[in-house]
PDB file of N, CA and C in Angstrom:
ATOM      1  N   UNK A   1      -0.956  15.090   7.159  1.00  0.00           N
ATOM      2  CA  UNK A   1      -1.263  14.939   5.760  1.00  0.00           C
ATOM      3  C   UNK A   1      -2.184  16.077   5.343  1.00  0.00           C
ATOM      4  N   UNK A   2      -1.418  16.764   4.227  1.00  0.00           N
ATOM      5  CA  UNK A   2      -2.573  17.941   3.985  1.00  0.00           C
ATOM      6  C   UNK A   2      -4.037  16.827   3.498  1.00  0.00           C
ATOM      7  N   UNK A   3      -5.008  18.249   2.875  1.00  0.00           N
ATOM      8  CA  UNK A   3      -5.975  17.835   2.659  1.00  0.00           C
ATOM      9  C   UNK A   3      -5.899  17.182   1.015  1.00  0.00           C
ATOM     10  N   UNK A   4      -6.680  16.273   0.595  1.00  0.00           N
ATOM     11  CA  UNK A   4      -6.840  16.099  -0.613  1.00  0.00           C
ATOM     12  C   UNK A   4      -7.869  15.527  -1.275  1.00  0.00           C
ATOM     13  N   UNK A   5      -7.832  15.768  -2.431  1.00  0.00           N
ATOM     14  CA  UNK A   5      -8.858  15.349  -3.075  1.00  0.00           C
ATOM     15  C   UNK A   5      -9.149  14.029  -3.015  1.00  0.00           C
ATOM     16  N   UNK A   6     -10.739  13.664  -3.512  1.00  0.00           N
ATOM     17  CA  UNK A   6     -10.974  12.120  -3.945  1.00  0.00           C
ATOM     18  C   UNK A   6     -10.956  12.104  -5.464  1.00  0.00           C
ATOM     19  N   UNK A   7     -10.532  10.683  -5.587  1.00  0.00           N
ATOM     20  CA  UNK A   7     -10.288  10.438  -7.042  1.00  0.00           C
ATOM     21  C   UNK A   7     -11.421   8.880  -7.363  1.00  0.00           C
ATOM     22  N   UNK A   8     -11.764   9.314  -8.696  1.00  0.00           N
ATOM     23  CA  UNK A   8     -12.755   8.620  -9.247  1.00  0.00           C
ATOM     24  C   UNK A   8     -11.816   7.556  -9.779  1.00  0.00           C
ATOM     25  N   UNK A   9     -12.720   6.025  -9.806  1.00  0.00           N
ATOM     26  CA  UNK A   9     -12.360   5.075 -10.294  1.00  0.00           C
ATOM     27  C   UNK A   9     -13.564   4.193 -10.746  1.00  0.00           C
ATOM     28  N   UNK A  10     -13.503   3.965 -11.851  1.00  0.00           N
ATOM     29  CA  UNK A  10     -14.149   2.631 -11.860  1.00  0.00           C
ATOM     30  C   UNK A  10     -13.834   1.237 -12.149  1.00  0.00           C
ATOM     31  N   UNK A  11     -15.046   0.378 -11.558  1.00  0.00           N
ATOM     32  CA  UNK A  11     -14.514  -0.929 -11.420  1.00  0.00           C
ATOM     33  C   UNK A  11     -15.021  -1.799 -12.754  1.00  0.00           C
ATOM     34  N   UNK A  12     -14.336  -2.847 -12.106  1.00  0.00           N
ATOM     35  CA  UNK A  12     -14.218  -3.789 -13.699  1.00  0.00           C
ATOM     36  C   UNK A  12     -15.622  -4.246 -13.757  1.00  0.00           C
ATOM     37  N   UNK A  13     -16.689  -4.101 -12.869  1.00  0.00           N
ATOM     38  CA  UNK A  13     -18.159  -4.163 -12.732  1.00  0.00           C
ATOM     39  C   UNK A  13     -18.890  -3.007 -12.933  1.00  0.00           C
ATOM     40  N   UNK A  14     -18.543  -2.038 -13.643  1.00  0.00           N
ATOM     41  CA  UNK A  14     -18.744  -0.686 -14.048  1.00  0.00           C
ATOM     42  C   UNK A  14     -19.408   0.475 -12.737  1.00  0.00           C
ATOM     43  N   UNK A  15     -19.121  -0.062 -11.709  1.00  0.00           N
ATOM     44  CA  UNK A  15     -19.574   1.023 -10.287  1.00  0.00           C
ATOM     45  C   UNK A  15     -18.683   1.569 -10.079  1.00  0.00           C
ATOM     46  N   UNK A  16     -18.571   2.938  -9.766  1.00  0.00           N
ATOM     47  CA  UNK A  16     -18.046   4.161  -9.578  1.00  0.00           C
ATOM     48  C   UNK A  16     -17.402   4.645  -8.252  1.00  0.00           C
ATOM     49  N   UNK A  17     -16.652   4.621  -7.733  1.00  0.00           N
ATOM     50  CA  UNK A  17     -15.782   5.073  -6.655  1.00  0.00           C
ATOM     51  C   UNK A  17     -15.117   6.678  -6.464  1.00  0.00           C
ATOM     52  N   UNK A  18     -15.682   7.348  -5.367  1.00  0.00           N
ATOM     53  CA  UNK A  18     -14.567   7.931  -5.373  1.00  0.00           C
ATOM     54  C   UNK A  18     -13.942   7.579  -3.977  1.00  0.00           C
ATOM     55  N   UNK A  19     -12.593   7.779  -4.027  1.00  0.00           N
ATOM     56  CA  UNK A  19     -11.748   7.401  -2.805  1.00  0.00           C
ATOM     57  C   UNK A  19     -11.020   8.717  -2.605  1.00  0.00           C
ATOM     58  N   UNK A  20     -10.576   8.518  -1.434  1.00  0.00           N
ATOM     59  CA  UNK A  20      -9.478   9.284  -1.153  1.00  0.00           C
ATOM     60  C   UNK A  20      -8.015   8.527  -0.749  1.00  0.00           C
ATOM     61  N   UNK A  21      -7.036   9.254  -1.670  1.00  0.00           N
ATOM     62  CA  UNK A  21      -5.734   8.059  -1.359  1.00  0.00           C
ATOM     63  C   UNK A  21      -5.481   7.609  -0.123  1.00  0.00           C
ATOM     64  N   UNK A  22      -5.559   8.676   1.044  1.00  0.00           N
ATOM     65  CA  UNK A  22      -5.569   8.061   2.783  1.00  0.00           C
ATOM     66  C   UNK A  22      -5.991   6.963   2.977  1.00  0.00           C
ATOM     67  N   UNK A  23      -7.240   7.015   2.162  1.00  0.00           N
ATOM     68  CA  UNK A  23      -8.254   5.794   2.648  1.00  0.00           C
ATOM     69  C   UNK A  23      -7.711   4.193   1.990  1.00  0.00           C
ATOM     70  N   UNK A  24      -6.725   4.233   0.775  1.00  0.00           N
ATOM     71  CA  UNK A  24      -6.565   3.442   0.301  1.00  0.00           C
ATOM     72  C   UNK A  24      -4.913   2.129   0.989  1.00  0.00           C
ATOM     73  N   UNK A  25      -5.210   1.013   1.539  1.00  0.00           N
ATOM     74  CA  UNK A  25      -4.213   0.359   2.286  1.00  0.00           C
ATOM     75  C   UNK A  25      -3.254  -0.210   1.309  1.00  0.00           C
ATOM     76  N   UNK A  26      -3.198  -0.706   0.560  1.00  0.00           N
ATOM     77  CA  UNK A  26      -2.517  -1.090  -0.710  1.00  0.00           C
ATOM     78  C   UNK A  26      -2.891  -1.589  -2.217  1.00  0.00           C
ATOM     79  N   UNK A  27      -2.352  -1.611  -3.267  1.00  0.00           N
ATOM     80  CA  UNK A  27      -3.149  -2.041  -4.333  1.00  0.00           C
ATOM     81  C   UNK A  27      -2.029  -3.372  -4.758  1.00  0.00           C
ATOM     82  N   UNK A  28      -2.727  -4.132  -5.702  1.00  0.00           N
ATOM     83  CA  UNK A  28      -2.050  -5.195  -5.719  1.00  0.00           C
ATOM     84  C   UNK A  28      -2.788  -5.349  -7.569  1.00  0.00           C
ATOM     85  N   UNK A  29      -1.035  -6.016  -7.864  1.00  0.00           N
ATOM     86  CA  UNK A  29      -1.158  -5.857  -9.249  1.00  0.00           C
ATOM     87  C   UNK A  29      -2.271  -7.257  -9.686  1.00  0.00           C
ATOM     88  N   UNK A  30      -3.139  -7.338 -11.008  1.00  0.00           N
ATOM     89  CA  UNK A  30      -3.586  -8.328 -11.018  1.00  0.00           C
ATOM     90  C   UNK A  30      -3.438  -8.577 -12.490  1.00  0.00           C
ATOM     91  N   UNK A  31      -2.190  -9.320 -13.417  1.00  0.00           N
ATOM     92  CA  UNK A  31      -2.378  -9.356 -14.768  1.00  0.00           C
ATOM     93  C   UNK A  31      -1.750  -7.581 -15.291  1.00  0.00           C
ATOM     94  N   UNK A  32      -2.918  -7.248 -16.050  1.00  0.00           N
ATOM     95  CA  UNK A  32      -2.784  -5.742 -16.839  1.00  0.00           C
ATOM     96  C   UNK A  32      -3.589  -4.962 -15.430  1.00  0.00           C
ATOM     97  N   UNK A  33      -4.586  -5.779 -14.575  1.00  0.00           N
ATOM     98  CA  UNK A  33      -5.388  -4.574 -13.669  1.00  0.00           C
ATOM     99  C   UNK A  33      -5.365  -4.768 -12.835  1.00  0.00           C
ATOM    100  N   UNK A  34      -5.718  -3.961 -11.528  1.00  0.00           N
ATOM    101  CA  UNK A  34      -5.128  -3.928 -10.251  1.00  0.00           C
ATOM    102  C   UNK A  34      -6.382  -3.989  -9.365  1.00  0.00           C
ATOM    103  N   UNK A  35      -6.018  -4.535  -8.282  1.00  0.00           N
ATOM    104  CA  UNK A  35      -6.670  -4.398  -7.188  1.00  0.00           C
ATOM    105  C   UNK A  35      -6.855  -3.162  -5.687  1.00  0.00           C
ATOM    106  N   UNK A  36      -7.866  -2.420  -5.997  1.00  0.00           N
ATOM    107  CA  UNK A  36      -7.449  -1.439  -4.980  1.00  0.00           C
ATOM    108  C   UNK A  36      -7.930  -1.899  -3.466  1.00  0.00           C
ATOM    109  N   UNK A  37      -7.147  -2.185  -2.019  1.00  0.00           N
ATOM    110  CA  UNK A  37      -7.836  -2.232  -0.862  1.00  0.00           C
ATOM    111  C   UNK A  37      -8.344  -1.233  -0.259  1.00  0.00           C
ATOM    112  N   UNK A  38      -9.310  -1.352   0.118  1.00  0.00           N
ATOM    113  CA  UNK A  38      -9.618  -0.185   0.855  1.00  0.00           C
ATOM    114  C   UNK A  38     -10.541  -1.094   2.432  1.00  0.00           C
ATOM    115  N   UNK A  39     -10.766  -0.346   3.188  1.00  0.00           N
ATOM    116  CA  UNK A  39     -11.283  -1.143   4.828  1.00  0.00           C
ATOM    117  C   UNK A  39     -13.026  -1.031   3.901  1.00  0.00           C
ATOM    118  N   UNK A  40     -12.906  -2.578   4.187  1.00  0.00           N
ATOM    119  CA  UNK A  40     -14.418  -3.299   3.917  1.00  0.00           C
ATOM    120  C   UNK A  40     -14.559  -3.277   2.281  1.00  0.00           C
ATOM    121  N   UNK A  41     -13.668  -2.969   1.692  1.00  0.00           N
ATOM    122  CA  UNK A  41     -13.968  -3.036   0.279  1.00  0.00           C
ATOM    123  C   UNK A  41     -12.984  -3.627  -0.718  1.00  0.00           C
ATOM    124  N   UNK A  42     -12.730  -3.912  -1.666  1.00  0.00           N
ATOM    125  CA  UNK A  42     -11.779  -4.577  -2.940  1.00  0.00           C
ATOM    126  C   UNK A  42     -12.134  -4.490  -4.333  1.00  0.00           C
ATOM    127  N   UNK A  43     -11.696  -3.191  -4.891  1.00  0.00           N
ATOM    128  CA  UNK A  43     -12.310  -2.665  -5.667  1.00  0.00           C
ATOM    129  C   UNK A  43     -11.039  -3.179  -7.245  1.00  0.00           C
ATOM    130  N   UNK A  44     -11.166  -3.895  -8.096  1.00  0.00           N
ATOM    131  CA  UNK A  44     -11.127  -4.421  -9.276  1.00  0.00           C
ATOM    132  C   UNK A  44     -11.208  -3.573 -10.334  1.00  0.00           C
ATOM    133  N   UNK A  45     -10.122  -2.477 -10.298  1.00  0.00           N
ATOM    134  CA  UNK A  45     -10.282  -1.788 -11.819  1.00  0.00           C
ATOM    135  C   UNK A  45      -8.959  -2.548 -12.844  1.00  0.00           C
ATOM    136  N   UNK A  46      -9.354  -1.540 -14.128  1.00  0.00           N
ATOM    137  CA  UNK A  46      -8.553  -1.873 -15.200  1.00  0.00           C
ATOM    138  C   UNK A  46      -7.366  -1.356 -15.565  1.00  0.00           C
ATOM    139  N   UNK A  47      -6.695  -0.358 -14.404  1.00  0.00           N
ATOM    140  CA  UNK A  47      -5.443  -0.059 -14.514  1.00  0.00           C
ATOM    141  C   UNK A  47      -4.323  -0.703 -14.080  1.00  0.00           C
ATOM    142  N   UNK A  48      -2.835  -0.447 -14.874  1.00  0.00           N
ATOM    143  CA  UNK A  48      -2.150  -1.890 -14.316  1.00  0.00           C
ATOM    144  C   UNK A  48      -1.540  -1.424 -13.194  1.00  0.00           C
ATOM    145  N   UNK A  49      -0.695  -1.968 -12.191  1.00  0.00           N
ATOM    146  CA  UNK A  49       0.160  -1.145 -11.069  1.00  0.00           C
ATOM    147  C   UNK A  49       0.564   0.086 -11.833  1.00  0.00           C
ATOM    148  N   UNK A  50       1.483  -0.031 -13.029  1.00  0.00           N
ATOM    149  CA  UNK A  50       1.965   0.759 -12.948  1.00  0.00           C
ATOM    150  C   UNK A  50       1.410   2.374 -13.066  1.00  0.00           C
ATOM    151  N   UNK A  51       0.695   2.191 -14.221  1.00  0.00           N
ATOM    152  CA  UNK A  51      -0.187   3.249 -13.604  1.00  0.00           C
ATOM    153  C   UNK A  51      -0.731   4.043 -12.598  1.00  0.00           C
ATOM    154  N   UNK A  52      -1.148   2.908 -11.557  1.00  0.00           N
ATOM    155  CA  UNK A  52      -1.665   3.557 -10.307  1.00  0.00           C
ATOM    156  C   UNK A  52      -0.155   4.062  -9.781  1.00  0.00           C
ATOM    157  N   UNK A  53       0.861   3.578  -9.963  1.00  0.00           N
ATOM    158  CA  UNK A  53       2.021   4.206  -9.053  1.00  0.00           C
ATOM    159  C   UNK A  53       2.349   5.811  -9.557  1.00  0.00           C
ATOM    160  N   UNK A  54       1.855   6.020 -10.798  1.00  0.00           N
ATOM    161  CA  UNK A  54       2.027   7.173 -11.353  1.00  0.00           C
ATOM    162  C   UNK A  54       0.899   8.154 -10.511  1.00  0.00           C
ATOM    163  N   UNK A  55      -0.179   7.490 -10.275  1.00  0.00           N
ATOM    164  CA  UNK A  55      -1.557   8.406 -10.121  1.00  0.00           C
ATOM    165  C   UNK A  55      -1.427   8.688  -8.838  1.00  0.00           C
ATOM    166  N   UNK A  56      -1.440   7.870  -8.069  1.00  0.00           N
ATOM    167  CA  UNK A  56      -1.116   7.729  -6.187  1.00  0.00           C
ATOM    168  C   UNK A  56      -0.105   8.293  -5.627  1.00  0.00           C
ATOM    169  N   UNK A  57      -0.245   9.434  -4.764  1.00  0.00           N
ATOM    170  CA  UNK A  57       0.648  10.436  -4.315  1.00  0.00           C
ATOM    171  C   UNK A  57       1.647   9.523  -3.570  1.00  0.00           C
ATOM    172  N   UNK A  58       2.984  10.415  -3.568  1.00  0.00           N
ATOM    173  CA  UNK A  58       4.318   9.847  -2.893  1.00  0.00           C
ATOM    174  C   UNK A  58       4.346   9.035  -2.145  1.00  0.00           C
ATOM    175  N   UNK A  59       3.399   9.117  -0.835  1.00  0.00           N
ATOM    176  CA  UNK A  59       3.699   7.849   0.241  1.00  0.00           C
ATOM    177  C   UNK A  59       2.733   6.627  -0.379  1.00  0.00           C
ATOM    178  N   UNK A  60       2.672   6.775  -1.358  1.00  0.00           N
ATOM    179  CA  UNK A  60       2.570   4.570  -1.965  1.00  0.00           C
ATOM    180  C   UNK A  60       4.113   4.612  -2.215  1.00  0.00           C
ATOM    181  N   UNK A  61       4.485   3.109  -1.615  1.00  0.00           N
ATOM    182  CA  UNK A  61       5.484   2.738  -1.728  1.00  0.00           C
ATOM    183  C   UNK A  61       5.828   1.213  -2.824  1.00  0.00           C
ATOM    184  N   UNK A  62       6.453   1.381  -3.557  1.00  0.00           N
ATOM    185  CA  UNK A  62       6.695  -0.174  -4.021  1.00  0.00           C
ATOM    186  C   UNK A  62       7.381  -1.381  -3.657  1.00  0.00           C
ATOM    187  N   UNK A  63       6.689  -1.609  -2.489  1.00  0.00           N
ATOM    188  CA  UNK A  63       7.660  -2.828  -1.968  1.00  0.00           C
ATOM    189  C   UNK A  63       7.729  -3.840  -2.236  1.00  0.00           C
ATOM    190  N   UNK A  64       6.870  -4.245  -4.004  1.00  0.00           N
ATOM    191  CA  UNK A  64       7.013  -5.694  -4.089  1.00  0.00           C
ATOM    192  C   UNK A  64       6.684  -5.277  -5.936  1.00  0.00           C
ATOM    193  N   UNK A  65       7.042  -5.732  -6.361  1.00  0.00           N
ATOM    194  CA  UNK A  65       6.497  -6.325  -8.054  1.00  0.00           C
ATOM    195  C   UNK A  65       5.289  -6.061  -8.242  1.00  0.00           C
ATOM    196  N   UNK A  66       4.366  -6.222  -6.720  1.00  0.00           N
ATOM    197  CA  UNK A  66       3.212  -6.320  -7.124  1.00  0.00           C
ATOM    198  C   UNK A  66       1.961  -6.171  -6.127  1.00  0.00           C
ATOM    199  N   UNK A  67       2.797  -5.296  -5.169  1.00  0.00           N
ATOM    200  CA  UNK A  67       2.320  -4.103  -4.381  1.00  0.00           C
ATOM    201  C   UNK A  67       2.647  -2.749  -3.718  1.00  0.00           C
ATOM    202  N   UNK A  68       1.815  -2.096  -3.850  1.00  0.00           N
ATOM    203  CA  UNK A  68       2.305  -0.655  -4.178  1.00  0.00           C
ATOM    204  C   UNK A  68       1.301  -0.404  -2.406  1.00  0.00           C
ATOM    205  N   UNK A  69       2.164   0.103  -1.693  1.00  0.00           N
ATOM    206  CA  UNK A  69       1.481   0.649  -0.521  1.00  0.00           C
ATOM    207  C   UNK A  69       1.112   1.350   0.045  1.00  0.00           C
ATOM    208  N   UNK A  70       0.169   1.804   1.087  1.00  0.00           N
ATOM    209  CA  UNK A  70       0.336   3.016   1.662  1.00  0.00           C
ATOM    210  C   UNK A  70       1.675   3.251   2.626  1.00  0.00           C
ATOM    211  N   UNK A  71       2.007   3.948   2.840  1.00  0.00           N
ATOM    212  CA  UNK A  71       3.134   3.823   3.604  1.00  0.00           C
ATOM    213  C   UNK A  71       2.844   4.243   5.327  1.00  0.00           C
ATOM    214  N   UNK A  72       1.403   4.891   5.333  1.00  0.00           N
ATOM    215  CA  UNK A  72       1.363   5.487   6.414  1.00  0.00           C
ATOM    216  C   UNK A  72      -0.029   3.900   7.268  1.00  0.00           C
ATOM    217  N   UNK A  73       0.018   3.154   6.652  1.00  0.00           N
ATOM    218  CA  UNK A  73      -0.746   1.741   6.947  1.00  0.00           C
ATOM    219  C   UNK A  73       0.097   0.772   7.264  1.00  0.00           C
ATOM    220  N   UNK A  74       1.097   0.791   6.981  1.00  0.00           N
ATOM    221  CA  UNK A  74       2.371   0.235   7.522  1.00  0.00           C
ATOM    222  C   UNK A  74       2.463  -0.056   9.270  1.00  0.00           C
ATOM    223  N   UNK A  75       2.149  -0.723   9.747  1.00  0.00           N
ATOM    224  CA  UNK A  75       2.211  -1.000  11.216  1.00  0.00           C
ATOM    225  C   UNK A  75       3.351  -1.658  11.789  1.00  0.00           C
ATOM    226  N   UNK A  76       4.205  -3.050  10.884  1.00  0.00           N
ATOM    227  CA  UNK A  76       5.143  -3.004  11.446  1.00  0.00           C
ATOM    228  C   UNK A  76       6.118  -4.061   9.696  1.00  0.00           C
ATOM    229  N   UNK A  77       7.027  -3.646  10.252  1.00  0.00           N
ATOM    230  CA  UNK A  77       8.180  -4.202   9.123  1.00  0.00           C
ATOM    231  C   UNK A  77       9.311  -5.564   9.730  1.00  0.00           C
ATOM    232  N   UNK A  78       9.183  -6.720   8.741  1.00  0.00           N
ATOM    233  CA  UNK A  78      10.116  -8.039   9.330  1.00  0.00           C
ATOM    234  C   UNK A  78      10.600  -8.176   8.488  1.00  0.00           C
ATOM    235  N   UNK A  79      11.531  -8.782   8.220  1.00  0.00           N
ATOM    236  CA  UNK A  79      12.234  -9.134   7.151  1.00  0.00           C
ATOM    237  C   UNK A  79      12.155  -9.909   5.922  1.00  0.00           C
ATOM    238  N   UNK A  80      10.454 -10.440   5.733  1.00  0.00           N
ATOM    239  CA  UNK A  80      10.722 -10.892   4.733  1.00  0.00           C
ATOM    240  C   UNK A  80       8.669 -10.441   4.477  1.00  0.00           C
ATOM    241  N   UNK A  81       8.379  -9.766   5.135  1.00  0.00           N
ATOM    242  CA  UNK A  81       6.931  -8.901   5.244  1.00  0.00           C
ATOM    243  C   UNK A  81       6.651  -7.836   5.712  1.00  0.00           C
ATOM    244  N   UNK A  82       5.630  -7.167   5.767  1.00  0.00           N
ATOM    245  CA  UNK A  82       5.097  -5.547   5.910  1.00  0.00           C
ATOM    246  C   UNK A  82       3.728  -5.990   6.452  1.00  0.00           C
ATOM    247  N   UNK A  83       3.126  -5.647   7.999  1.00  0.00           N
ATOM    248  CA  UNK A  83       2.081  -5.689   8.466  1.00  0.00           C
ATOM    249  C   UNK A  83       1.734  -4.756   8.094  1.00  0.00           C
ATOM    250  N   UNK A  84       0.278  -4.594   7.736  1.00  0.00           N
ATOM    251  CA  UNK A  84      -0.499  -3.320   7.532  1.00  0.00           C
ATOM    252  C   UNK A  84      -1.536  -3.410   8.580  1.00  0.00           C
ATOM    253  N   UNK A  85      -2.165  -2.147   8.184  1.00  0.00           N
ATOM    254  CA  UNK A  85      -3.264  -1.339   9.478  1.00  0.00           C
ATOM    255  C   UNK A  85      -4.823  -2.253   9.711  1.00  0.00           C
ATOM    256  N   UNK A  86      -4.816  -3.010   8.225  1.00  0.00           N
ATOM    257  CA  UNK A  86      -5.754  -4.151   7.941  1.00  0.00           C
ATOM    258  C   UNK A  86      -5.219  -5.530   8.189  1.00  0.00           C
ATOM    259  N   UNK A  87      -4.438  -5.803   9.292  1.00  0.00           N
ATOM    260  CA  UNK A  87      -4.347  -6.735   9.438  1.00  0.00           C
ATOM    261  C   UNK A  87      -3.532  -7.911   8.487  1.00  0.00           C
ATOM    262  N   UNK A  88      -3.518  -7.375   7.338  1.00  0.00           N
ATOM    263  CA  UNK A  88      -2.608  -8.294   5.969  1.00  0.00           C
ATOM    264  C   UNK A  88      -1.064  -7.767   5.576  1.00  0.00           C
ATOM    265  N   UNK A  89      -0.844  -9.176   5.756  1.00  0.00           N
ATOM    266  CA  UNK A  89       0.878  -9.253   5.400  1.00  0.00           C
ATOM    267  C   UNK A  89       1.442  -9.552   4.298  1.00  0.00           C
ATOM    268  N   UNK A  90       2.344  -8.450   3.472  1.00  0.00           N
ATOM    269  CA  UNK A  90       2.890  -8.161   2.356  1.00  0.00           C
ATOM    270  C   UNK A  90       3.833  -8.659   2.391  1.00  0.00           C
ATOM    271  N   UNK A  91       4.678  -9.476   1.215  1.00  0.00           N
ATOM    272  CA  UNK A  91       5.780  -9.769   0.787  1.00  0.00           C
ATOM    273  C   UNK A  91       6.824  -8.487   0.897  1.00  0.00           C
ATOM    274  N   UNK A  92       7.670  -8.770   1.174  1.00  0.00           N
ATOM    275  CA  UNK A  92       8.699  -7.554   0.949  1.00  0.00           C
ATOM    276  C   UNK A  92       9.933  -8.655   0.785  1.00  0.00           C
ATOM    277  N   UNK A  93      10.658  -8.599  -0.899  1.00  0.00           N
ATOM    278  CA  UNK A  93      11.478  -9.376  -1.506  1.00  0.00           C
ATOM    279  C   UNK A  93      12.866  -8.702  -0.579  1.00  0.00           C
ATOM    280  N   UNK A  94      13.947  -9.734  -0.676  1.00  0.00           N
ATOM    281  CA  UNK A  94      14.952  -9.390   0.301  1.00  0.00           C
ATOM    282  C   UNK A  94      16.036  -8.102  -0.658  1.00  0.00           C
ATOM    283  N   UNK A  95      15.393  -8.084  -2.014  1.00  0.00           N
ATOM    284  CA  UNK A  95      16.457  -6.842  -2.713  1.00  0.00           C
ATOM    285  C   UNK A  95      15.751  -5.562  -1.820  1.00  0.00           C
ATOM    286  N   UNK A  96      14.490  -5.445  -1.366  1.00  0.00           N
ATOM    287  CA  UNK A  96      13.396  -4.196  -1.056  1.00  0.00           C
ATOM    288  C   UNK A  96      13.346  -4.045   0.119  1.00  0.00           C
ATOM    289  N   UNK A  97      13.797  -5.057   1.130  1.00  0.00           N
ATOM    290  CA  UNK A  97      13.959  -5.150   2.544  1.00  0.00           C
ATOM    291  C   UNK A  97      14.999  -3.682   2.881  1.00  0.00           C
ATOM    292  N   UNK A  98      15.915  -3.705   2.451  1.00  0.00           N
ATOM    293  CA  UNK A  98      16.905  -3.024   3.436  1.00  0.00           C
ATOM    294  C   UNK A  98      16.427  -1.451   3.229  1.00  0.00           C
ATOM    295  N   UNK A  99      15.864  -1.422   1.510  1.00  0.00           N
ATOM    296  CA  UNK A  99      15.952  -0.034   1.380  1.00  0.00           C
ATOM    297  C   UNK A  99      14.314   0.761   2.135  1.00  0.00           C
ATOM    298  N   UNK A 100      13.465  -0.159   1.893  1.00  0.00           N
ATOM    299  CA  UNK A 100      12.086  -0.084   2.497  1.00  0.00           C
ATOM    300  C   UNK A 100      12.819   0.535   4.377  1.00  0.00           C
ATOM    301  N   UNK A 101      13.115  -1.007   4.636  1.00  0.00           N
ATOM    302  CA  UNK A 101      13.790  -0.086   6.153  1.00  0.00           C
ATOM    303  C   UNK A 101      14.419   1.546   6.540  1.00  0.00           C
ATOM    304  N   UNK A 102      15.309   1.754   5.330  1.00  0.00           N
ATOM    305  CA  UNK A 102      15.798   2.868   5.838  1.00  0.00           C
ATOM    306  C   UNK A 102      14.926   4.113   5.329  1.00  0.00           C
ATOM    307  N   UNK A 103      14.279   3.693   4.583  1.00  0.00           N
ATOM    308  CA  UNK A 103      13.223   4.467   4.058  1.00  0.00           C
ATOM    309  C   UNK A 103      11.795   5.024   5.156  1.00  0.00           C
ATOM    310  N   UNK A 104      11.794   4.029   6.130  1.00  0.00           N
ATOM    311  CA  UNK A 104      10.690   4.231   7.048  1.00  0.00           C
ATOM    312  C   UNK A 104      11.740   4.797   8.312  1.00  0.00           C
ATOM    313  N   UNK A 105      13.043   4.440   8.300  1.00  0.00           N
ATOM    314  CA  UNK A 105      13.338   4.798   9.642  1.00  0.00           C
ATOM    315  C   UNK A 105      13.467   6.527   9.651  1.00  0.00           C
ATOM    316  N   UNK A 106      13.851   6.641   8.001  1.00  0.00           N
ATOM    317  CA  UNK A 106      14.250   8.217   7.912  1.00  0.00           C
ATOM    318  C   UNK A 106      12.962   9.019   8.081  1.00  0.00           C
ATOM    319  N   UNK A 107      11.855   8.704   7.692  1.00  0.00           N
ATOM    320  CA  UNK A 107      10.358   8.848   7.871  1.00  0.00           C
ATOM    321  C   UNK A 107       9.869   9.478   9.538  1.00  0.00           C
ATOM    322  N   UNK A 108      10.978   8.702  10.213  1.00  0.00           N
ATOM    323  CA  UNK A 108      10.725   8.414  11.527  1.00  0.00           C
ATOM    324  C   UNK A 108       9.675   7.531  12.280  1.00  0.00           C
ATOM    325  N   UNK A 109       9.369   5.965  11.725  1.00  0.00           N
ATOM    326  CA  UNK A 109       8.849   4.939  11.812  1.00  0.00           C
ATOM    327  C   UNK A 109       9.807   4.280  12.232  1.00  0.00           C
ATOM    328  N   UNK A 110       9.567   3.249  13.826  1.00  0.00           N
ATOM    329  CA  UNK A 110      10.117   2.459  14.618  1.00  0.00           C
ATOM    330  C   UNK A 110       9.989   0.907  13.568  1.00  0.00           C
ATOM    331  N   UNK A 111      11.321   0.556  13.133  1.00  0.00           N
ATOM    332  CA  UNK A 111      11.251  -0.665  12.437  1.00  0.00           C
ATOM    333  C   UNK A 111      11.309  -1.760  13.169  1.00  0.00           C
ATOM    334  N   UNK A 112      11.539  -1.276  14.778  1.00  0.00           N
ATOM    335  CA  UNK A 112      12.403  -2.558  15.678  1.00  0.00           C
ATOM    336  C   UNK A 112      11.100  -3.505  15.639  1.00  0.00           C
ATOM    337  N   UNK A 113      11.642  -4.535  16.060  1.00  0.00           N
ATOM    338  CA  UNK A 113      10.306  -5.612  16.412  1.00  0.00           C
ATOM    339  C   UNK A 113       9.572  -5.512  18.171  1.00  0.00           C
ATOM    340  N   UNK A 114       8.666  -5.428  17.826  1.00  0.00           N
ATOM    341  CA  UNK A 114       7.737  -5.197  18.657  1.00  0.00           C
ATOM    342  C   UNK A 114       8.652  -6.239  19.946  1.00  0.00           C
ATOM    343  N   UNK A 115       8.619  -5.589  21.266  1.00  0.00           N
ATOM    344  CA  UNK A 115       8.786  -6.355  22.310  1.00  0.00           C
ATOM    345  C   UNK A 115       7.915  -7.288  23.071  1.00  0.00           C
ATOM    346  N   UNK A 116       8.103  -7.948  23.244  1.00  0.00           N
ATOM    347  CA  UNK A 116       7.028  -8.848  24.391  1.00  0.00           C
ATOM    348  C   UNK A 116       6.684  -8.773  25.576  1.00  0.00           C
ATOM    349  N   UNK A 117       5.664  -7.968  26.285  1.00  0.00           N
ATOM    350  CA  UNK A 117       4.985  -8.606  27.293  1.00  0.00           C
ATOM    351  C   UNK A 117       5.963  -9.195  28.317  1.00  0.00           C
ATOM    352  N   UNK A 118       6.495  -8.679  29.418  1.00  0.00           N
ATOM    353  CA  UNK A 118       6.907  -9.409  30.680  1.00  0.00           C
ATOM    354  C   UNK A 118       6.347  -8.951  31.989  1.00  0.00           C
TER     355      UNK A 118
END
């Protein structure tokens, strides 16, 4: 990932952020404003998804109505969810399933399911 900038945000509690998109695991729509994750934080601004999908470089992915992801936080993909790097599991609707898949496999991300331990 080249290098990039941080981008300013503020929250719906008027404190000031800057982030860097790397740093950000997914945002989640809330109403008109969104929720940004970030590790140890949940930052509450006033932009709606769609917006942020405009602002947030290429690898956010839209795998749901109403989450927009990182794609590189993505740890593992099932068929009806998306593990991320934080431990939380995303809806992924069954129209977004197939194309999300081929979308990570072309990426070169292992979609198979994790094997078990023998």
């Amino acid at each position: 990932m080249k290098t990039e900038k941080s981008m300013k945000f503020t929250g719906l509690n008027d404190h000031h952020y800057h982030l860097y998109p790397h740093d950000i695991f997914y945002v989640e729509a809330d109403n008109i404003c969104s929720w940004i994750i970030c590790e140890g934080q949940a930052i509450h601004v006033s932009h709606p998804i769609l917006f942020m999908e405009k602002l947030l470089p290429d690898y956010f992915l839209r795998i749901h109505r109403s989450f927009l992801v990182n794609q590189y936080s993505i740890t593992a993909l099932y068929p009806h969810t998306v593990m991320m790097s934080n431990g939380f599991r995303l809806p992924v609707p069954k129209s977004k399933y197939q194309w999300l898949k081929s979308y990570l496999e072309d990426t070169g991300f292992s979609t198979g399911y994790p094997q078990s331990g023998k």
